[in-house]
N, C-alpha and C. Protein backbone atom coordinates (compact mmCIF):
# COMPACT_ATOMS: atom_id res chain seq x y z
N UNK A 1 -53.74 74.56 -13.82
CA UNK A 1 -52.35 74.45 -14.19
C UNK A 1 -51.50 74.08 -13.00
N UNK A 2 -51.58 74.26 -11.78
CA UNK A 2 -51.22 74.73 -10.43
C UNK A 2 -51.22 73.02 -10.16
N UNK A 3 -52.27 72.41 -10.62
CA UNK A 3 -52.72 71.26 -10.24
C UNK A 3 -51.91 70.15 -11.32
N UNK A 4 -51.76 70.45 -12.42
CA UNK A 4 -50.94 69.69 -13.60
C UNK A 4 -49.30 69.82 -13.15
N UNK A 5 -49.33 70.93 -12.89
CA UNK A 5 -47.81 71.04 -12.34
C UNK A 5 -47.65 70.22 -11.17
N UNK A 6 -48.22 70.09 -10.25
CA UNK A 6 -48.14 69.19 -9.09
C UNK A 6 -47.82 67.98 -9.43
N UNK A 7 -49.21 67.56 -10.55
CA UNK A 7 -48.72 66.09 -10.99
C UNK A 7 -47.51 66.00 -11.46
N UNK A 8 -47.15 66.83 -12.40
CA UNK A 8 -46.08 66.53 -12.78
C UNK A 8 -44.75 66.16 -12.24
N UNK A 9 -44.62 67.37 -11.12
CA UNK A 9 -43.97 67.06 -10.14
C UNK A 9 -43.81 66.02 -9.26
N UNK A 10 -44.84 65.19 -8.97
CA UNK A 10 -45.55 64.25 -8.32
C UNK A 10 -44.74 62.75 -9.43
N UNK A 11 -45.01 63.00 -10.46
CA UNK A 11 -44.58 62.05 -11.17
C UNK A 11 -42.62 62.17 -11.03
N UNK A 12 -42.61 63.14 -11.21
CA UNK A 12 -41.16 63.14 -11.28
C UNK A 12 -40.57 62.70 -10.25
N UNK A 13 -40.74 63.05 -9.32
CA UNK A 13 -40.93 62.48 -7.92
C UNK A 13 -40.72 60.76 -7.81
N UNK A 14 -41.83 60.53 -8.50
CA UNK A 14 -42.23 58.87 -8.66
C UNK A 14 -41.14 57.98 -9.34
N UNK A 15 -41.21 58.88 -10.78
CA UNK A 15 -40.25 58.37 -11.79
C UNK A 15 -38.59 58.47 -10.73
N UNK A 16 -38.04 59.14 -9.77
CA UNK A 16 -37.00 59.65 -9.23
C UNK A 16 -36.84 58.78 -8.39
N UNK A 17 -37.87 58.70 -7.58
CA UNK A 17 -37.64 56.99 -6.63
C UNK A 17 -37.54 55.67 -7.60
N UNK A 18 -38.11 55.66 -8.44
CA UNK A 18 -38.00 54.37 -8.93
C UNK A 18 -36.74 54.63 -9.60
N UNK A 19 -35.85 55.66 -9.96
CA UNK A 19 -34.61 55.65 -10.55
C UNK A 19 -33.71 54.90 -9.52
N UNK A 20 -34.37 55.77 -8.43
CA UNK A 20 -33.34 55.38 -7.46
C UNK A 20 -33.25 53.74 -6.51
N UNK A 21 -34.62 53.59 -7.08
CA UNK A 21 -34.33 52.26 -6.61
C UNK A 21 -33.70 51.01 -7.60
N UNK A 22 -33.91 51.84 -8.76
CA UNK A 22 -33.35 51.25 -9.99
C UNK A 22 -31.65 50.87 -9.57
N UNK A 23 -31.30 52.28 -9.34
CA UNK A 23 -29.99 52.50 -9.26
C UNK A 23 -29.33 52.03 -7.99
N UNK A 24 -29.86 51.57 -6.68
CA UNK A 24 -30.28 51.49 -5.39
C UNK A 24 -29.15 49.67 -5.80
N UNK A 25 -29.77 49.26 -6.40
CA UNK A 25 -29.11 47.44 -6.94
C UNK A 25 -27.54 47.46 -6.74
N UNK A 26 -27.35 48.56 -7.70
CA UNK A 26 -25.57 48.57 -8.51
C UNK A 26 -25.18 49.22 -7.08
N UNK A 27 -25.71 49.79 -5.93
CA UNK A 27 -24.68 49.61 -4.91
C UNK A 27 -24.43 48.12 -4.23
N UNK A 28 -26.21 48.15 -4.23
CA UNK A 28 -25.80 46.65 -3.79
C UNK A 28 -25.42 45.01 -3.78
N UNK A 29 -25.01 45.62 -5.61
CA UNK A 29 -23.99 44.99 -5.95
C UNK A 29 -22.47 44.64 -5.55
N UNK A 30 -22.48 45.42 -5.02
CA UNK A 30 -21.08 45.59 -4.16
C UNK A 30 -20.87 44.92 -3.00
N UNK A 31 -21.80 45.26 -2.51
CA UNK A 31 -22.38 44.11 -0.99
C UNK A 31 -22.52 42.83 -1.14
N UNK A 32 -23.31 42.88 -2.55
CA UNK A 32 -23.40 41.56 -2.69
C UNK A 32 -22.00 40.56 -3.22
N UNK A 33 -21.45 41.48 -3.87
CA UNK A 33 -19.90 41.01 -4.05
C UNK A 33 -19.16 40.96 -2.69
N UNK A 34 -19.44 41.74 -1.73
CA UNK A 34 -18.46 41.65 -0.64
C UNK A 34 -19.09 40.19 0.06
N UNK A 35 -20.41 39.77 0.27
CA UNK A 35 -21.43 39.10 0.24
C UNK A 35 -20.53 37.61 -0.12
N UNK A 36 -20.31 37.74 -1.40
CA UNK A 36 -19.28 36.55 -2.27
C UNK A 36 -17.92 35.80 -1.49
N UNK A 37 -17.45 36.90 -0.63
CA UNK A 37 -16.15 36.47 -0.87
C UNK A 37 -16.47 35.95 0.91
N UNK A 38 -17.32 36.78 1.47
CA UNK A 38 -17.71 35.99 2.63
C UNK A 38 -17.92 34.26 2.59
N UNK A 39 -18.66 34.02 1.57
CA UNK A 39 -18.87 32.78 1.46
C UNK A 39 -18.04 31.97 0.65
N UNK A 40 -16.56 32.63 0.17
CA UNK A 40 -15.88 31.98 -0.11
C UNK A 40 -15.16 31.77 0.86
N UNK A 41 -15.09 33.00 1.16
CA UNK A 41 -13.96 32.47 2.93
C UNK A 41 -14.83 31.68 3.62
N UNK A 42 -15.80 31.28 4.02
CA UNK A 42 -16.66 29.87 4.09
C UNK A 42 -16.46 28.87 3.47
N UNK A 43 -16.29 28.88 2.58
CA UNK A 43 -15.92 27.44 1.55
C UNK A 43 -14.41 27.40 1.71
N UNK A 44 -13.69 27.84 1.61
CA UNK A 44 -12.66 28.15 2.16
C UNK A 44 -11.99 26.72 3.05
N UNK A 45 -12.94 27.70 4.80
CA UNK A 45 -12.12 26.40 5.25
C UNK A 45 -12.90 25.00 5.19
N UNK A 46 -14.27 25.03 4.66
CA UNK A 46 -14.81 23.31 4.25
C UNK A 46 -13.57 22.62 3.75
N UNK A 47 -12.54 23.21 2.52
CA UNK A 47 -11.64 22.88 1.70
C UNK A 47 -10.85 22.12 2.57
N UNK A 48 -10.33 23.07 3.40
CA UNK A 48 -9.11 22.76 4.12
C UNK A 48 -9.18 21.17 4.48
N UNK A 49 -10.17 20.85 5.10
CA UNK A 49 -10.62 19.20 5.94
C UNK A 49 -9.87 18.23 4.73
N UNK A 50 -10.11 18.57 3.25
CA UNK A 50 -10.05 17.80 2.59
C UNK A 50 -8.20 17.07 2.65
N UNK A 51 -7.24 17.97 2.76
CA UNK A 51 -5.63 17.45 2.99
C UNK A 51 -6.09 16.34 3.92
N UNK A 52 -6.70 16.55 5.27
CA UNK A 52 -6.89 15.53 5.94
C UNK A 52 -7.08 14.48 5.64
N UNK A 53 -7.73 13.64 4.93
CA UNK A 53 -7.70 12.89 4.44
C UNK A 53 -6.58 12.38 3.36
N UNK A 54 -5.69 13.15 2.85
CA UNK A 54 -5.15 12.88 2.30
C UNK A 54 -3.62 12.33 2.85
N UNK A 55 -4.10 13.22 4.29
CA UNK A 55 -2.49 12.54 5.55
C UNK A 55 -2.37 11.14 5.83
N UNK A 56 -3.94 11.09 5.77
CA UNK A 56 -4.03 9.20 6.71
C UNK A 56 -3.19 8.36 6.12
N UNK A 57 -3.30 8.63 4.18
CA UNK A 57 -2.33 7.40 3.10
C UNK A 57 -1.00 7.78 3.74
N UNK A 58 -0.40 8.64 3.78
CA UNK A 58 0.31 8.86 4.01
C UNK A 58 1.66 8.60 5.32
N UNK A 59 0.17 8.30 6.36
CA UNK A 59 0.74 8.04 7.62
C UNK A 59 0.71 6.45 7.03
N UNK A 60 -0.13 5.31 6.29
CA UNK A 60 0.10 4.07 6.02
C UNK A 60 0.97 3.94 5.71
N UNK A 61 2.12 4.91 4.81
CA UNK A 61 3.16 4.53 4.05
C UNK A 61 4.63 3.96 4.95
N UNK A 62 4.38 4.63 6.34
CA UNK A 62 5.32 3.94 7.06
C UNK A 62 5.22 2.24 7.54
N UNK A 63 4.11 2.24 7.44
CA UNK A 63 3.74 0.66 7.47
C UNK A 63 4.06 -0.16 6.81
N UNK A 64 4.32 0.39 5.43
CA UNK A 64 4.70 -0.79 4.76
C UNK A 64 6.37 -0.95 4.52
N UNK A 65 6.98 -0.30 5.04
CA UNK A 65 8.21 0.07 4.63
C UNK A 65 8.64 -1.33 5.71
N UNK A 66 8.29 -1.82 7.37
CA UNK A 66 9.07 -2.74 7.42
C UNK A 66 8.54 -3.98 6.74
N UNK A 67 7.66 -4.04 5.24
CA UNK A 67 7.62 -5.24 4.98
C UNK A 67 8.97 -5.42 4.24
N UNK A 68 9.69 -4.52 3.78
CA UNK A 68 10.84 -4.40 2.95
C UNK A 68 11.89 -5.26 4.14
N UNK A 69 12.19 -5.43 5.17
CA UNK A 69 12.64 -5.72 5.95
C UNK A 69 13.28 -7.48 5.79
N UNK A 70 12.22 -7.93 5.15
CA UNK A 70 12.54 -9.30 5.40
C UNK A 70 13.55 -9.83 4.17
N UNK A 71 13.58 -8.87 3.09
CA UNK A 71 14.96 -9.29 1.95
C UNK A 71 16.17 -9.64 2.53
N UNK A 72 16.75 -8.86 3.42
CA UNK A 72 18.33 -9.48 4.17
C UNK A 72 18.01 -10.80 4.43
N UNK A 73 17.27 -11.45 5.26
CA UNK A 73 17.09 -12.87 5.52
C UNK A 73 17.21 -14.07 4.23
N UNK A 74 17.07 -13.50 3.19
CA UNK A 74 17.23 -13.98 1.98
C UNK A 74 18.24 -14.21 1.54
N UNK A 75 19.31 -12.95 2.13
CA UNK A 75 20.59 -13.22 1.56
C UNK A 75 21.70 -14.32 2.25
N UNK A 76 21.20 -14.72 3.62
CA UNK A 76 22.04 -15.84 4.63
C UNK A 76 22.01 -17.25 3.63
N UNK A 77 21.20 -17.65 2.71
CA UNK A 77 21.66 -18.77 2.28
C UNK A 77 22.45 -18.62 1.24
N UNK A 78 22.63 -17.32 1.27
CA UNK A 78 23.72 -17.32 -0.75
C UNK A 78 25.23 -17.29 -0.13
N UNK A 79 25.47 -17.68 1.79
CA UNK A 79 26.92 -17.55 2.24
C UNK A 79 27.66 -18.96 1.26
N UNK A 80 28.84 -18.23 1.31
CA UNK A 80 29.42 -19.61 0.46
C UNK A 80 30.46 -20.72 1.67
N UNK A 81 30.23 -22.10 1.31
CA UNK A 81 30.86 -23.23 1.75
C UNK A 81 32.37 -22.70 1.87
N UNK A 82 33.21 -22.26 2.65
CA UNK A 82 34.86 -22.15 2.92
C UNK A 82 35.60 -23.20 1.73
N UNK A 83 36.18 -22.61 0.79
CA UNK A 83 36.89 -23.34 -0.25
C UNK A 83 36.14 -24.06 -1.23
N UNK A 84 34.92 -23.62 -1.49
CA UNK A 84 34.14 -23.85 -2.72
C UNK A 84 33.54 -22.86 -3.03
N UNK A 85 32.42 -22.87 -4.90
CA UNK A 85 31.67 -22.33 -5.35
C UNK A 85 30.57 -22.23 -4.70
N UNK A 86 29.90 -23.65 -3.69
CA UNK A 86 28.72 -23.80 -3.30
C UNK A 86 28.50 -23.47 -2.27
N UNK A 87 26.97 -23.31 -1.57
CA UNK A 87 26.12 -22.34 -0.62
C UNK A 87 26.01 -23.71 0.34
N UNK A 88 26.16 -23.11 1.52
CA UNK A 88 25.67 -24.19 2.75
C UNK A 88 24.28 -25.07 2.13
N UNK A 89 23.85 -24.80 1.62
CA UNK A 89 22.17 -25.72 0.87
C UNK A 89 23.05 -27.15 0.40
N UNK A 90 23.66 -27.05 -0.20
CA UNK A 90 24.30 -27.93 -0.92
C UNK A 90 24.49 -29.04 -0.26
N UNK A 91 24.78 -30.17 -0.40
CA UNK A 91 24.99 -31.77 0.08
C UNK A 91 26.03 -32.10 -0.85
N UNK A 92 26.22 -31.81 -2.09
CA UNK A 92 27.60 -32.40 -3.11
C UNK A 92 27.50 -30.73 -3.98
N UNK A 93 28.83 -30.48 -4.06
CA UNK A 93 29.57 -28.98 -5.05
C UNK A 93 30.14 -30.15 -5.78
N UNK A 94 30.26 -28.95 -7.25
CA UNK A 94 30.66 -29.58 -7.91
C UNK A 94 31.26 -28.25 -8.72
N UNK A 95 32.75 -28.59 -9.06
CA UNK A 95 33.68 -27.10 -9.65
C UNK A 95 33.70 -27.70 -10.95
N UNK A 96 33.46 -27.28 -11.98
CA UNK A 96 33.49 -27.53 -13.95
C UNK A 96 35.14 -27.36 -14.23
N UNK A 97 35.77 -25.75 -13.98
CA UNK A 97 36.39 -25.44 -14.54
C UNK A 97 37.68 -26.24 -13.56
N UNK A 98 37.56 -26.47 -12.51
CA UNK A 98 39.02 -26.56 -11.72
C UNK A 98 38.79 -28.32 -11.38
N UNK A 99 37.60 -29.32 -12.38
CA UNK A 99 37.64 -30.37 -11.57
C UNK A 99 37.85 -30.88 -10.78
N UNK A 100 37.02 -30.01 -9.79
CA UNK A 100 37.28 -30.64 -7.95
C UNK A 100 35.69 -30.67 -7.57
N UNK A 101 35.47 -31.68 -7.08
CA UNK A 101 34.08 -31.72 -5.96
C UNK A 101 33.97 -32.22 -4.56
N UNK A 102 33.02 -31.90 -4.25
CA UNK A 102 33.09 -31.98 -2.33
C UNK A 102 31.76 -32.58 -2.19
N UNK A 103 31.99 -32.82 -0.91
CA UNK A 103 30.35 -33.41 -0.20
C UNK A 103 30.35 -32.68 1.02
N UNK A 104 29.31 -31.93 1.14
CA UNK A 104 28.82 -30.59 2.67
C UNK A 104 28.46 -31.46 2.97
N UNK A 105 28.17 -31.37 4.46
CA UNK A 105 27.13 -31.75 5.68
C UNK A 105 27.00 -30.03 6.52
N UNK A 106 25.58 -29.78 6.28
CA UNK A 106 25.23 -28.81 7.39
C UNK A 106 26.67 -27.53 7.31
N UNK A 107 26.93 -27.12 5.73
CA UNK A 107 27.73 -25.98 5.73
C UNK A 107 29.63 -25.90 5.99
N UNK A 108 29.59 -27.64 6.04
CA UNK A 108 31.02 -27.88 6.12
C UNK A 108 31.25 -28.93 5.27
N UNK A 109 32.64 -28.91 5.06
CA UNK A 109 33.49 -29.73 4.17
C UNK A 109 33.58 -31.08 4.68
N UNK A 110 32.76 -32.22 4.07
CA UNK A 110 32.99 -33.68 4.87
C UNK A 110 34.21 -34.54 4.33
N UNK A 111 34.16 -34.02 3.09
CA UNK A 111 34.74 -34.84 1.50
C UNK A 111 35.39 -33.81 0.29
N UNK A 112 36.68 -34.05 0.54
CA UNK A 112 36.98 -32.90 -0.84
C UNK A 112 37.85 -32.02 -0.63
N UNK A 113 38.11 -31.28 -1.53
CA UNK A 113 38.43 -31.66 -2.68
C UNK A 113 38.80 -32.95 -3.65
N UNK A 114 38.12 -33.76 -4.02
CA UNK A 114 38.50 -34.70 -5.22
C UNK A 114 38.11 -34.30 -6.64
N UNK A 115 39.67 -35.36 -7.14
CA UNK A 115 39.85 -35.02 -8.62
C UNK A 115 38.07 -35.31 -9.47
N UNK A 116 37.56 -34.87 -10.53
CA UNK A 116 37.13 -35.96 -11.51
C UNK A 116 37.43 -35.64 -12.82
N UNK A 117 36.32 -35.86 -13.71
CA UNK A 117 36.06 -35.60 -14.44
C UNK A 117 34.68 -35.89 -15.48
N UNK A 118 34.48 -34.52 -15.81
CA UNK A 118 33.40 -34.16 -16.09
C UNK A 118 32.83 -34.21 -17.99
N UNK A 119 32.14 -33.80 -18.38
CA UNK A 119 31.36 -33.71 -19.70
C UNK A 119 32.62 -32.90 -20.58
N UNK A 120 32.61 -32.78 -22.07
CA UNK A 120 33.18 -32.09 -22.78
C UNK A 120 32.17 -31.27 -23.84
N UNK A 121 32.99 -30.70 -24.32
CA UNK A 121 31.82 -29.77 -25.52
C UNK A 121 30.76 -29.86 -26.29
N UNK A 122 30.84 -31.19 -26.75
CA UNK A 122 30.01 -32.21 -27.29
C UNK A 122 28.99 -32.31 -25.73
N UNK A 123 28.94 -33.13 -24.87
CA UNK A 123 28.04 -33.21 -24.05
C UNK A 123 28.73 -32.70 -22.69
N UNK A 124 28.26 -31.30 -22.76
CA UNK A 124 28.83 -31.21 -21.51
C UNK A 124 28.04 -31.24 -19.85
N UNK A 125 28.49 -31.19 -19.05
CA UNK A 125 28.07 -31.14 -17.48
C UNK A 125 26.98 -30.26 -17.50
N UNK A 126 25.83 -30.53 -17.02
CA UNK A 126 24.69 -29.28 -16.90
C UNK A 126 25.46 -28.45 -15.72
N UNK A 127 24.95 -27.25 -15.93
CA UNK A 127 25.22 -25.99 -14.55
C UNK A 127 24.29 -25.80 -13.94
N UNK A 128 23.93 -25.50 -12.64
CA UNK A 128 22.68 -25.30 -12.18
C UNK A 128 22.78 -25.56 -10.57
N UNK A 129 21.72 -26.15 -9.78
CA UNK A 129 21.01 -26.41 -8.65
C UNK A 129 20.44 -27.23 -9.02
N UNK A 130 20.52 -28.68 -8.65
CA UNK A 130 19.50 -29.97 -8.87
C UNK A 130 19.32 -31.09 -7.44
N UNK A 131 18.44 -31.77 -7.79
CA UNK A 131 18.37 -32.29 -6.48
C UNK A 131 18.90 -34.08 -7.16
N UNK A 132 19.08 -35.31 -5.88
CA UNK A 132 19.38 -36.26 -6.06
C UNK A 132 17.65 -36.79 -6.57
N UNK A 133 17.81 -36.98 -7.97
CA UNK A 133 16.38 -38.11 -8.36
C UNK A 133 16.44 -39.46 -7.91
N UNK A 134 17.66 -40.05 -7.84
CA UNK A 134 17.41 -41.54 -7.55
C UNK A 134 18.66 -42.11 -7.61
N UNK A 135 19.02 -43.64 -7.06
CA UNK A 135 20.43 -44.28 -7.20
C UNK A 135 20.65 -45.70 -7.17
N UNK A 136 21.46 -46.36 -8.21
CA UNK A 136 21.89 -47.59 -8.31
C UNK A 136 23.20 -47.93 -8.38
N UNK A 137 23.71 -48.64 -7.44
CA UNK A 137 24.93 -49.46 -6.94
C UNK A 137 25.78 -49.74 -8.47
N UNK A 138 24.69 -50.48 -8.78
CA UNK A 138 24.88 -51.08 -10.54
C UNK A 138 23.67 -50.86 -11.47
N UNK A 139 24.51 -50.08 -12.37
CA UNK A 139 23.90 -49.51 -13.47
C UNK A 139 24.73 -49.24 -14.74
N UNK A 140 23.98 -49.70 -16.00
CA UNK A 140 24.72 -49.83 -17.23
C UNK A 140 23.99 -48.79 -17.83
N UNK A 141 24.66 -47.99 -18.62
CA UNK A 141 23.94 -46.55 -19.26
C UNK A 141 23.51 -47.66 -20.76
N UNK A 142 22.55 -47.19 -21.20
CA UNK A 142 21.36 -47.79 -22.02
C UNK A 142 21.82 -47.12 -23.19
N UNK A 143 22.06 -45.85 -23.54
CA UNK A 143 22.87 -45.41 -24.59
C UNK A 143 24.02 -45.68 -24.82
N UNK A 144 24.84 -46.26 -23.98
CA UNK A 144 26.33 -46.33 -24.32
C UNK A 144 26.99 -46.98 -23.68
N UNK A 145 25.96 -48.21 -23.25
CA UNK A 145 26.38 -49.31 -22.98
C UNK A 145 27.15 -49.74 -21.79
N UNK A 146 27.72 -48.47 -21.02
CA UNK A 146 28.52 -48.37 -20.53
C UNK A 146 28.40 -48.60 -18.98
N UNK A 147 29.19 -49.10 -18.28
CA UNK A 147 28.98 -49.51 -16.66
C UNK A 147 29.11 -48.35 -15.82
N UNK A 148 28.29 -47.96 -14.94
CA UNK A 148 27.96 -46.77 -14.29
C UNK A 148 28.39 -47.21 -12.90
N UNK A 149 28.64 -47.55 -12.27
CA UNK A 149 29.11 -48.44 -11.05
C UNK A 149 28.92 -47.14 -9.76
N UNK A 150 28.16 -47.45 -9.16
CA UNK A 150 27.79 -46.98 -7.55
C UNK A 150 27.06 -45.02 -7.76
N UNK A 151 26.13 -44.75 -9.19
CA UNK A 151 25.52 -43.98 -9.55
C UNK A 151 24.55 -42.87 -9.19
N UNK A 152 24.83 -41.77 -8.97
CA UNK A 152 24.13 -40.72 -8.01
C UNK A 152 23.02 -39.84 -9.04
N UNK A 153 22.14 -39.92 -9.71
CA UNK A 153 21.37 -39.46 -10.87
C UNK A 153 21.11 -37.98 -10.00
N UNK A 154 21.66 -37.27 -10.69
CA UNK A 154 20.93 -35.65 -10.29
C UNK A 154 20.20 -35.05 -11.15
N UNK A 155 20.21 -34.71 -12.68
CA UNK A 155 19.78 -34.61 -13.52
C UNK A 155 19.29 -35.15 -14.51
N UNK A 156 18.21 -34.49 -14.89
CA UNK A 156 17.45 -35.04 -16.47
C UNK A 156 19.14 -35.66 -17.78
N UNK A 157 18.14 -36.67 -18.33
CA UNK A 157 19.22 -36.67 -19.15
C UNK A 157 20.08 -38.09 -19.09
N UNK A 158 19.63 -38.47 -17.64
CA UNK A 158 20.75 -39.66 -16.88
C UNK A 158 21.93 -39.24 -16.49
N UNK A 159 22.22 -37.37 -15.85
CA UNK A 159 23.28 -37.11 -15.57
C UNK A 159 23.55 -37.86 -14.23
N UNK A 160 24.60 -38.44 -13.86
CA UNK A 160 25.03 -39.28 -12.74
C UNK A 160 26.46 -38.70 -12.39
N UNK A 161 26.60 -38.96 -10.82
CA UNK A 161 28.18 -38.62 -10.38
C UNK A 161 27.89 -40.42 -10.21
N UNK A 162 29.14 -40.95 -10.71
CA UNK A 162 29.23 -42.54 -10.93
C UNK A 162 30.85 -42.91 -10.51
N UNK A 163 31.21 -43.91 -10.90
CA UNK A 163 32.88 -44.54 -10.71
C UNK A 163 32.85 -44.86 -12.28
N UNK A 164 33.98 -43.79 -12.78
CA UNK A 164 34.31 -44.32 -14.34
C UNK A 164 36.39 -43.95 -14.34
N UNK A 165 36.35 -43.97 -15.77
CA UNK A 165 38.01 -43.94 -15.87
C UNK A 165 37.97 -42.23 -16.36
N UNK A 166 39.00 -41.86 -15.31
CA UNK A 166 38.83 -40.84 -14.87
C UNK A 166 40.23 -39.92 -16.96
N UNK A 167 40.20 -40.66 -17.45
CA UNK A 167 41.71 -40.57 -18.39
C UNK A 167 40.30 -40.19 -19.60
N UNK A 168 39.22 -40.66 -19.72
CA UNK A 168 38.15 -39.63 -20.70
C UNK A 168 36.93 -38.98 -20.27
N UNK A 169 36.41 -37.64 -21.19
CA UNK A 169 35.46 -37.36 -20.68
C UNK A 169 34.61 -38.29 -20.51
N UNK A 170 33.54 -37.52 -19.52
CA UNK A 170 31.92 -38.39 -19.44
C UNK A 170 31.05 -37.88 -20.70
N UNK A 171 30.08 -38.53 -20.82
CA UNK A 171 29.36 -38.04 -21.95
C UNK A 171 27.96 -37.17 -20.56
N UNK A 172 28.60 -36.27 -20.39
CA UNK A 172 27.87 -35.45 -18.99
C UNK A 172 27.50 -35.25 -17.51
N UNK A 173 28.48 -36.55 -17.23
CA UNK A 173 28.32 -36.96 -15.89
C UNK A 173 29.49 -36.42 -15.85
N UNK A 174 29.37 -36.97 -13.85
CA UNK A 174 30.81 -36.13 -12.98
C UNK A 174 31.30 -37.95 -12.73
N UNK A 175 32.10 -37.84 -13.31
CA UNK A 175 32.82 -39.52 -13.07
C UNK A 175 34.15 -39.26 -11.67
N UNK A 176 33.84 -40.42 -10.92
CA UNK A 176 34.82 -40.31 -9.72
C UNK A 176 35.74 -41.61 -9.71
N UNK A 177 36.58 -41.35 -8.99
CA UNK A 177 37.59 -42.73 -8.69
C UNK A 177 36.43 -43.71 -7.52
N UNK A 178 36.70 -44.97 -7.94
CA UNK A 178 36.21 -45.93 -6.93
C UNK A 178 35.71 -45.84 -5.64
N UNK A 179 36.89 -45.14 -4.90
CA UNK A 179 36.80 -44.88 -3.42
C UNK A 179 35.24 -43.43 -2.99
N UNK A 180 36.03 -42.74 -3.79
CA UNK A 180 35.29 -41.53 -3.97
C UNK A 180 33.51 -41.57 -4.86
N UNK A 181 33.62 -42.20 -5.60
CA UNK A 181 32.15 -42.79 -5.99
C UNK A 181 31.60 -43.12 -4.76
N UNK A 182 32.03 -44.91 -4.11
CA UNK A 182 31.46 -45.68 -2.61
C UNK A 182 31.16 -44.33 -2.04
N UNK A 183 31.67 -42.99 -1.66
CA UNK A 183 31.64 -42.13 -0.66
C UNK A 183 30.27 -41.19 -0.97
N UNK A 184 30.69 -40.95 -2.14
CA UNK A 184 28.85 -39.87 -2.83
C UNK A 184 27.99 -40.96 -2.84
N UNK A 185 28.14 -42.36 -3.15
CA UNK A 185 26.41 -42.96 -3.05
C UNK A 185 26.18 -43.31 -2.02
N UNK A 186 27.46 -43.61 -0.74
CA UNK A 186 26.72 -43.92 0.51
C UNK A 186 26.32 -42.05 1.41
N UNK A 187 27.16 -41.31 0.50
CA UNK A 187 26.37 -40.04 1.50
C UNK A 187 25.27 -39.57 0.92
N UNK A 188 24.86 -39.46 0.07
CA UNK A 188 23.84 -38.42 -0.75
C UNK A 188 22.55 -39.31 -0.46
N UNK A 189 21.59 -38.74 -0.34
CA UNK A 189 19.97 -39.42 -0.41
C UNK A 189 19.31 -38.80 -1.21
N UNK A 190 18.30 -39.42 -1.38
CA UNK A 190 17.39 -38.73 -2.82
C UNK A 190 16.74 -37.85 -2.26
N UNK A 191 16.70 -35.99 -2.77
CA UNK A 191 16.29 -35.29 -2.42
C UNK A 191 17.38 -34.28 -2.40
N UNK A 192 18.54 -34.66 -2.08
CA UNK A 192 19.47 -33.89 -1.78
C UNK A 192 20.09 -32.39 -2.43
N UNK A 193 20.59 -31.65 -2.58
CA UNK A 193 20.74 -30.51 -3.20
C UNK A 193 22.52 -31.15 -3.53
N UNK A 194 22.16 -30.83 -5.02
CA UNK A 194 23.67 -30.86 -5.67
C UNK A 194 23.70 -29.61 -6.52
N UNK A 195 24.93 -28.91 -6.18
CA UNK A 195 25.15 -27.47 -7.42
C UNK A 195 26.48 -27.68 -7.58
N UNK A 196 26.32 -27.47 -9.20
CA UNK A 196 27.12 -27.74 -10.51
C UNK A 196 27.78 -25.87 -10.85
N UNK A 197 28.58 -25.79 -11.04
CA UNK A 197 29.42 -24.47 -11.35
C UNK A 197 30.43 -24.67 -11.91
């Protein structure tokens, strides 16, 4: 009996360590949780590196800011000619509402104010920026028969600054007195910038 009791004891014993090693885990569970946060505070600062990369775009962004720079330079040709609608670009202005036109050279007044007259409702004056297409001394308009005398073609259409009678509209041209015609076909060359307003 002396000897059964031993075992028994012996077992209990056995069974008691293995409880305890059973139970031995769930502390070191705790460790192992404290364990966790160690290696999060490790991962942690891996993280951090990552903003770095995210500074560099950032530092580019000043770079591009003086491409913005070059718009003002854009705005020096929209200065306007002293006593006209039109921009130093221009070689012949031309005013719609106040029938007056000029001839620039290089941002100054060579010619002008002169009277004309221009298109009416029915066909009126194009508005715009056009250049000189081409020019004849003598020229008879093909639609309307009509004598075009010392002819500056700027626009589609057969718009011309010409020598006509200044007492009716043009059927879309800028019609000038005699003197003032001779003066736009001997200044203007083909190519030239004419703006209509």
């Amino acid at each position: 009996m002396a000897v059964a009791a031993m075992a028994a004891l012996a077992c209990l014993l056995v069974v008691g360590i293995g409880s305890a090693a059973e139970s031995s885990p769930a502390p070191v569970k705790p460790a192992a949780g404290s364990a966790a946060p160690a290696e999060h505070a490790a991962a942690k600062p891996a993280a951090r590196p990552a903003p770095a990369p995210a500074k560099e775009p950032a530092a580019k962004e000043p770079a591009a800011k003086p491409a913005a720079k070059p718009a003002p330079a854009g705005d020096k040709p929209a200065a306007r000619v002293k006593g006209t609608p039109c921009t130093a670009t221009a070689r012949a202005c031309v005013d719609l509402d106040d029938e007056k036109a000029w001839l620039i050279d290089d941002g100054k007044v060579v010619r002008g104010p002169v009277g004309i007259t221009t298109g009416d409702d029915e066909d009126p004056t194009p508005v715009g920026t056009f250049k000189v297409q081409w020019k004849a001394k003598e020229y008879t308009s093909r639609e309307y028969l009509t004598q075009m005398p010392y002819s500056v073609f700027f626009a589609d259409g057969g718009v011309a600054f010409h020598e006509g009678n200044q007492e009716t509209p043009s059927a879309g041209c800028v019609k000038l007195t005699h003197d003032d015609a001779v003066a736009w076909f001997n200044f203007l060359e083909v190519g030239d910038e004419v703006q209509v307003h």
